[in-house]
C-alpha atoms as a PDB file:
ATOM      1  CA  UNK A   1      24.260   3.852 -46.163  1.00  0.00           C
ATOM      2  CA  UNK A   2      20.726   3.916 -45.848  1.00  0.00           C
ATOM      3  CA  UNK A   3      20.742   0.263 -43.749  1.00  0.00           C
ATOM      4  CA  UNK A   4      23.168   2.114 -41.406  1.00  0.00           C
ATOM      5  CA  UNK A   5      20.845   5.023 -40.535  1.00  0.00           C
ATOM      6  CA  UNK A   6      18.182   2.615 -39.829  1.00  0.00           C
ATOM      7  CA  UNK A   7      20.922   1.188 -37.675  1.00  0.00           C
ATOM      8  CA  UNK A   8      21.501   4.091 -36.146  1.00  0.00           C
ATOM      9  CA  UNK A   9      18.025   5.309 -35.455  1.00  0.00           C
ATOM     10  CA  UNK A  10      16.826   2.036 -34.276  1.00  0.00           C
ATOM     11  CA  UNK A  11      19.506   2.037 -31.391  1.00  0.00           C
ATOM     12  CA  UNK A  12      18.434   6.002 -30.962  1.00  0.00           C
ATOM     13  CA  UNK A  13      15.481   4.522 -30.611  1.00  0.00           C
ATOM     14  CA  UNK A  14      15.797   1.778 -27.951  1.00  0.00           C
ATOM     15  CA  UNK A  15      17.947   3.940 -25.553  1.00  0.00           C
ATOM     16  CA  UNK A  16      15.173   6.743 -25.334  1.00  0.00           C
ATOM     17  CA  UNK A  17      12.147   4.032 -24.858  1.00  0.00           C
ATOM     18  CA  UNK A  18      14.564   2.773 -22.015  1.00  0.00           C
ATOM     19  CA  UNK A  19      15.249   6.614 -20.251  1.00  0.00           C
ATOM     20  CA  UNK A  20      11.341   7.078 -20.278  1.00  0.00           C
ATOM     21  CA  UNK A  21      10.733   3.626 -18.823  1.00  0.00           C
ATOM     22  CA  UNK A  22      13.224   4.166 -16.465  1.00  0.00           C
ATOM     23  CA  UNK A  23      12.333   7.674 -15.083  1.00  0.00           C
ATOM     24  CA  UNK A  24       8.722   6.475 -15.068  1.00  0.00           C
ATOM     25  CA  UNK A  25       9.421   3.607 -12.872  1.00  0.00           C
ATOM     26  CA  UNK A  26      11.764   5.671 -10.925  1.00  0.00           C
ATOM     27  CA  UNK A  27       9.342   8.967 -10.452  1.00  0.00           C
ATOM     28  CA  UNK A  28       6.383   7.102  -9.867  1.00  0.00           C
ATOM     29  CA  UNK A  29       6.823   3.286  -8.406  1.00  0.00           C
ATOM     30  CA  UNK A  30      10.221   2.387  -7.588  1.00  0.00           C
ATOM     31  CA  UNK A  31      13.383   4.620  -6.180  1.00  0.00           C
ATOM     32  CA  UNK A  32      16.337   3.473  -5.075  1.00  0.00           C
ATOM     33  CA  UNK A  33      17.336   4.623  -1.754  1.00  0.00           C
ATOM     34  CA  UNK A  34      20.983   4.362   0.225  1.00  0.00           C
ATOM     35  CA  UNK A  35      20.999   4.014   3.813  1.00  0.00           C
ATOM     36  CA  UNK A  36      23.309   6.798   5.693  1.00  0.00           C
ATOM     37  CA  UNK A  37      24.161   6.356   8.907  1.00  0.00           C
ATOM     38  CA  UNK A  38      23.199   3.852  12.277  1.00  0.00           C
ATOM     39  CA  UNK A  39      20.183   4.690  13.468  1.00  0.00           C
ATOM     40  CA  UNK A  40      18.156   1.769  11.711  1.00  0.00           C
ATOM     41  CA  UNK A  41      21.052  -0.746  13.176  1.00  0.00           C
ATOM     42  CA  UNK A  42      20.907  -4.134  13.198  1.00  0.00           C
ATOM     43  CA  UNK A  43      18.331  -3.970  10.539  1.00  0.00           C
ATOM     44  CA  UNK A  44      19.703  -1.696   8.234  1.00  0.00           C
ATOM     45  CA  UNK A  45      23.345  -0.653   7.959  1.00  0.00           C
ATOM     46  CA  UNK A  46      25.414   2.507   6.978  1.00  0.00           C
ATOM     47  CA  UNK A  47      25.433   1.938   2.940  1.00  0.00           C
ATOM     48  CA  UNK A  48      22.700  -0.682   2.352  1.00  0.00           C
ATOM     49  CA  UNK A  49      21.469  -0.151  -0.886  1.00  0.00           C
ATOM     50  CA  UNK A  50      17.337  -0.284  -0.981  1.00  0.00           C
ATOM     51  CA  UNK A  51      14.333  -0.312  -4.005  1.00  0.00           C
ATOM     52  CA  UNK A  52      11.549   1.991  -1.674  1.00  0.00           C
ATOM     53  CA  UNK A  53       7.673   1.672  -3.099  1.00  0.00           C
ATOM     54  CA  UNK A  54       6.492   4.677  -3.489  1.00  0.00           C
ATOM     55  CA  UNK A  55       3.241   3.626  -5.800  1.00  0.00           C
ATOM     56  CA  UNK A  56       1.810   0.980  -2.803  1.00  0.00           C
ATOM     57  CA  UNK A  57       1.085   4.772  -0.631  1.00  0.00           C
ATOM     58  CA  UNK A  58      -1.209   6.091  -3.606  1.00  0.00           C
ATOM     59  CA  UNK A  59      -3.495   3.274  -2.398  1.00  0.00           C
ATOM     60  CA  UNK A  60      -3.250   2.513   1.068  1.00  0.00           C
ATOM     61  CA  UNK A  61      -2.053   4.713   4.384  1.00  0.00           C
ATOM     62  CA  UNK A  62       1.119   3.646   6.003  1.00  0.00           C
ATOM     63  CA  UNK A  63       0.948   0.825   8.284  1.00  0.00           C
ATOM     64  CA  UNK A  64       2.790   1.075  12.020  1.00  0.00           C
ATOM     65  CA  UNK A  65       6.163  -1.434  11.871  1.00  0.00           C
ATOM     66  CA  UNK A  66       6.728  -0.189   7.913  1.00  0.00           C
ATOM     67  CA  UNK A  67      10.395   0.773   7.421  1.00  0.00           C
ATOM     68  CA  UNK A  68       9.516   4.340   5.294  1.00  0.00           C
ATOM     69  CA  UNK A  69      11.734   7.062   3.130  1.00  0.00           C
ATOM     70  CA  UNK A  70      10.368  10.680   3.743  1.00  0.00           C
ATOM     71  CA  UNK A  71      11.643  14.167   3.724  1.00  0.00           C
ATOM     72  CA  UNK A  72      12.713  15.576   6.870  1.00  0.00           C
ATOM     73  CA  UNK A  73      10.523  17.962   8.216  1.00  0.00           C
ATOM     74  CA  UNK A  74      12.971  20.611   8.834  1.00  0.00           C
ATOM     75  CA  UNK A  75      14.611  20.286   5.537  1.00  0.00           C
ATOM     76  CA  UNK A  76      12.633  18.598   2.813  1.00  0.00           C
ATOM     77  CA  UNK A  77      15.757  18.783   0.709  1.00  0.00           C
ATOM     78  CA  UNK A  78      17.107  15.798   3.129  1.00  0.00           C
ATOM     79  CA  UNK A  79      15.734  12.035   3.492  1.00  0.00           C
ATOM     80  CA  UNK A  80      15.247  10.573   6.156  1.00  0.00           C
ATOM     81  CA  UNK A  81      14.386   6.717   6.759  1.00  0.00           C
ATOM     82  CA  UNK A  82      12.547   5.272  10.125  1.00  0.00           C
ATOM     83  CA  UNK A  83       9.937   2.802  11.321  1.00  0.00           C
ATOM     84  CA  UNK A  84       5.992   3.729  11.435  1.00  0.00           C
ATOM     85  CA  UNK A  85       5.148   3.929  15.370  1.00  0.00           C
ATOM     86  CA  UNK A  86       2.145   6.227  15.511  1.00  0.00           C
ATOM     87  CA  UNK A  87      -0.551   6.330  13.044  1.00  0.00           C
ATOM     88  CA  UNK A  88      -2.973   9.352  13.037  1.00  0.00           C
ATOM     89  CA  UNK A  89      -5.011  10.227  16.171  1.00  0.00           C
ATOM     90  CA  UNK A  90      -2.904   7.798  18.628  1.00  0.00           C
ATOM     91  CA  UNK A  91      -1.635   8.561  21.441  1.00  0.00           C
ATOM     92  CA  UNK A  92       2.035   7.121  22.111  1.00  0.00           C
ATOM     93  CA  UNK A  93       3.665   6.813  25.613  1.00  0.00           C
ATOM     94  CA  UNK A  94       6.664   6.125  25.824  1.00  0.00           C
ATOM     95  CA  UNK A  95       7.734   5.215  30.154  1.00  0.00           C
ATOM     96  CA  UNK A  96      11.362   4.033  30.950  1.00  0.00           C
ATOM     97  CA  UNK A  97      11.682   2.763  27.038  1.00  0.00           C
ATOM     98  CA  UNK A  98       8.366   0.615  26.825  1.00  0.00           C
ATOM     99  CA  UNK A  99       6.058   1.834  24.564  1.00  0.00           C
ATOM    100  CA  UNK A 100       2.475   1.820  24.585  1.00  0.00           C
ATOM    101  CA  UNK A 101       0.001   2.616  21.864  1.00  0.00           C
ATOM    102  CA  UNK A 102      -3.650   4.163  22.606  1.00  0.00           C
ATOM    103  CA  UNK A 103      -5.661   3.922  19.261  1.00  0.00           C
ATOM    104  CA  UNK A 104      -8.194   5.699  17.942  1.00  0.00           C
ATOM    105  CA  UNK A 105     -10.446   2.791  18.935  1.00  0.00           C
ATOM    106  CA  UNK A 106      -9.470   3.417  22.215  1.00  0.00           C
ATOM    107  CA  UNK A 107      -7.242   0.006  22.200  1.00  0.00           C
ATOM    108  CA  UNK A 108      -3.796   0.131  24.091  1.00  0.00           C
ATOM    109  CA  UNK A 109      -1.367  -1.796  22.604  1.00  0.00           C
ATOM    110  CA  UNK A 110       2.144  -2.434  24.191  1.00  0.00           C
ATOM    111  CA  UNK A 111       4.807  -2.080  21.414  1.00  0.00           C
ATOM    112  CA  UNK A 112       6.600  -5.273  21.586  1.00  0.00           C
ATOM    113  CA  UNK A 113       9.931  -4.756  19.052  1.00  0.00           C
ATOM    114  CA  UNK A 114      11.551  -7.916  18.495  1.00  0.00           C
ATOM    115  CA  UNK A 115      13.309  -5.838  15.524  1.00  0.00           C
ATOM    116  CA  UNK A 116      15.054  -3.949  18.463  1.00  0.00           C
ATOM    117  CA  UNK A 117      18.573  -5.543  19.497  1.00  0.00           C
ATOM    118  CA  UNK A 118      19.949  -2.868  21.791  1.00  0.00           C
ATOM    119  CA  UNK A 119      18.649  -2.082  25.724  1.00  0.00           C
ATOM    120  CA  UNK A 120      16.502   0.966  25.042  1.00  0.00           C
ATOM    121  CA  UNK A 121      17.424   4.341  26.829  1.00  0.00           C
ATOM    122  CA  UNK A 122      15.603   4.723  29.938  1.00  0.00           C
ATOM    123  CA  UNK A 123      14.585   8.251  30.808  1.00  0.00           C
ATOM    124  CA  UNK A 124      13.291   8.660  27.614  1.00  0.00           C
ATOM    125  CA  UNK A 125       9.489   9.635  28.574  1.00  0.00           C
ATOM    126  CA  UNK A 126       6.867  11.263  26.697  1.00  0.00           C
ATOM    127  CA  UNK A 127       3.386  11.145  25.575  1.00  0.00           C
ATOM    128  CA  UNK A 128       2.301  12.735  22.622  1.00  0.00           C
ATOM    129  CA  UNK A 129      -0.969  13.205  20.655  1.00  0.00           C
ATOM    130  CA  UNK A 130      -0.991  12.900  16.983  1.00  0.00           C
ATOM    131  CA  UNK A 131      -3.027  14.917  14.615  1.00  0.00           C
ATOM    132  CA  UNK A 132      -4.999  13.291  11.946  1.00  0.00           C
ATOM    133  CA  UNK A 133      -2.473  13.674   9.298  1.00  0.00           C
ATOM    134  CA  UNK A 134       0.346  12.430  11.143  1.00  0.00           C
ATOM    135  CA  UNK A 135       2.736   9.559  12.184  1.00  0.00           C
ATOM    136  CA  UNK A 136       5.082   9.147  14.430  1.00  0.00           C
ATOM    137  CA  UNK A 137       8.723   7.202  13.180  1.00  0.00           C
ATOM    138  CA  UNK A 138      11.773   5.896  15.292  1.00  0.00           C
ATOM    139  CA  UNK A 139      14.834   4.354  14.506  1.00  0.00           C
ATOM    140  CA  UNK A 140      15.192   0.760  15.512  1.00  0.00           C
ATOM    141  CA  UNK A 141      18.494   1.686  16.839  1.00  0.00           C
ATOM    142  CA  UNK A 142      16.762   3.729  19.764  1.00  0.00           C
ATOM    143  CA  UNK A 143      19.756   5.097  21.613  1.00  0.00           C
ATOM    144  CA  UNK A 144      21.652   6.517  18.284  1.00  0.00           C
ATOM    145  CA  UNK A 145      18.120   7.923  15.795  1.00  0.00           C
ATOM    146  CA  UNK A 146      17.653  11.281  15.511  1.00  0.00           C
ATOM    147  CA  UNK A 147      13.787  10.827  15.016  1.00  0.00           C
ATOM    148  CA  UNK A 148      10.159  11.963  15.924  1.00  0.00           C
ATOM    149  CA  UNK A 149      11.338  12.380  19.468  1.00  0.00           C
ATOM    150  CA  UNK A 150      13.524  15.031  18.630  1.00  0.00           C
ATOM    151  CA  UNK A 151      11.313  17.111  15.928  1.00  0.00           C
ATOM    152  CA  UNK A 152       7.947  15.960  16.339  1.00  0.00           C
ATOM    153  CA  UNK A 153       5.714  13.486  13.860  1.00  0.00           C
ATOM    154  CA  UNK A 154       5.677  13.713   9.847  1.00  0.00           C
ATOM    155  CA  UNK A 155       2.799  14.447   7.689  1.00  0.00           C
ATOM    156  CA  UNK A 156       1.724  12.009   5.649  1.00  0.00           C
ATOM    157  CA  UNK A 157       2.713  13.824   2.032  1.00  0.00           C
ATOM    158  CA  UNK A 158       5.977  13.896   3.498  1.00  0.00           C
ATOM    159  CA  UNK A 159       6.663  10.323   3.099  1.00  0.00           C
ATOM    160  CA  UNK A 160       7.938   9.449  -0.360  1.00  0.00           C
ATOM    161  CA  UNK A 161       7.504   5.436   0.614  1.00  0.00           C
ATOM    162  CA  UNK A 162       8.255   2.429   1.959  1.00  0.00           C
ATOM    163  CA  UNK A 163      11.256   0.285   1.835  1.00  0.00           C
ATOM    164  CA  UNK A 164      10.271  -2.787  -0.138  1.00  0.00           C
ATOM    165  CA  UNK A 165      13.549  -4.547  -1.022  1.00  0.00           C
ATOM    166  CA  UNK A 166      17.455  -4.986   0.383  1.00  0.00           C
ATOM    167  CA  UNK A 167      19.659  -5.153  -2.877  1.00  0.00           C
ATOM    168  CA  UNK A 168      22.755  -4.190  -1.236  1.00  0.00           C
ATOM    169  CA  UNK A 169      25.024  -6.121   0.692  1.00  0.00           C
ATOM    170  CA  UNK A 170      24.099  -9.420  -1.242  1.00  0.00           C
ATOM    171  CA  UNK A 171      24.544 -11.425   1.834  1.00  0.00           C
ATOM    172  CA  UNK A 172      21.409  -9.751   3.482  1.00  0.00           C
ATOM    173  CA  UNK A 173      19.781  -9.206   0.111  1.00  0.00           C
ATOM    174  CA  UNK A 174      15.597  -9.650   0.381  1.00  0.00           C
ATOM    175  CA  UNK A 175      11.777  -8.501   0.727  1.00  0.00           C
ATOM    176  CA  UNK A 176      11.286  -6.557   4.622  1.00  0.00           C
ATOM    177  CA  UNK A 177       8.433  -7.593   6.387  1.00  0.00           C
ATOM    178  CA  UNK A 178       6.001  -5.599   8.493  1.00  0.00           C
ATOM    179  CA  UNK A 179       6.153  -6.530  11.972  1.00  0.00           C
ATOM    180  CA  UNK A 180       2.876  -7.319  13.997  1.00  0.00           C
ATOM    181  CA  UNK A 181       2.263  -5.822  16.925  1.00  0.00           C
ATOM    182  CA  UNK A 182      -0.472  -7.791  19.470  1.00  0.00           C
END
């Protein structure tokens, strides 16, 4: 009897090491995430299943071309999930679909998006100024994302953080990389 309540506790005890482990990992460095909807098409699909970083934003800002998780800014009880365009203090003009990046350096770069497979919408001007907590997302499926064009840019404690692996489909299973821009 007594070599069965050691039994006992000792499982007790592995399966509540394991919870804590895994709703430390998951609250503070790893969260799954599932993709809804087609507005991150052909790069991410309706149902992809993702692992989002959310420890590598306690030490560094977002970088533009990062695939990020944040809470919508209208409802912060919803998720959203878009590309970094506009980093704080840029201005971003957009002119017949091409978009063009003035830094705070006062460098202009043209957004080349090689991650983009459809014709972008023409007619789809605007130039905006970004405050110095803010960033500016898109989805890489331009003509179907509900996105920063529509509501405006995201603060920064907004974004919960940034898509690190593809688990889900198996086929397309992997790391993302960050685009560079010239």
């Amino acid at each position: 009897m007594k070599k069965l309540f050691f039994s006992i506790w000792e499982v007790v005890e592995v399966v509540v090491i394991a919870a804590i482990t895994v709703f430390l990992i998951r609250s503070f460095l790893i969260q799954p995430f599932v993709v809804s909807g087609a507005s991150m098409e052909p790069n991410l699909s309706n149902k992809n299943y993702l692992l989002v970083n959310e420890l590598v934003l306690r030490f560094r800002e977002p970088e533009r071309g990062e695939v990020v998780v944040f809470r919508f800014p209208l409802d912060h009880t919803s998720f959203f999930i878009k590309r970094v365009i506009g980093l704080p203090g840029e201005r971003i003009i957009s002119n017949n679909g091409k978009i063009t990046i003035e830094t705070v350096q006062g460098k202009t770069i043209p957004l080349t998006e090689f991650y983009i497979a459809t014709k972008r919408e023409s007619g789809s001007d605007f130039d905006i100024l970004l405050g110095s907590n803010e960033y500016f997302v898109m989805g890489d499926n331009r003509n179907q994302s509900y996105d920063s064009r529509n509501w405006g840019a995201i603060q920064k404690n907004d974004i919960i953080g940034v898509a690190l692996l593809r688990i889900f489909p198996l086929e397309n299973f992997g790391f993302f990389e960050i685009p560079t821009y010239q």
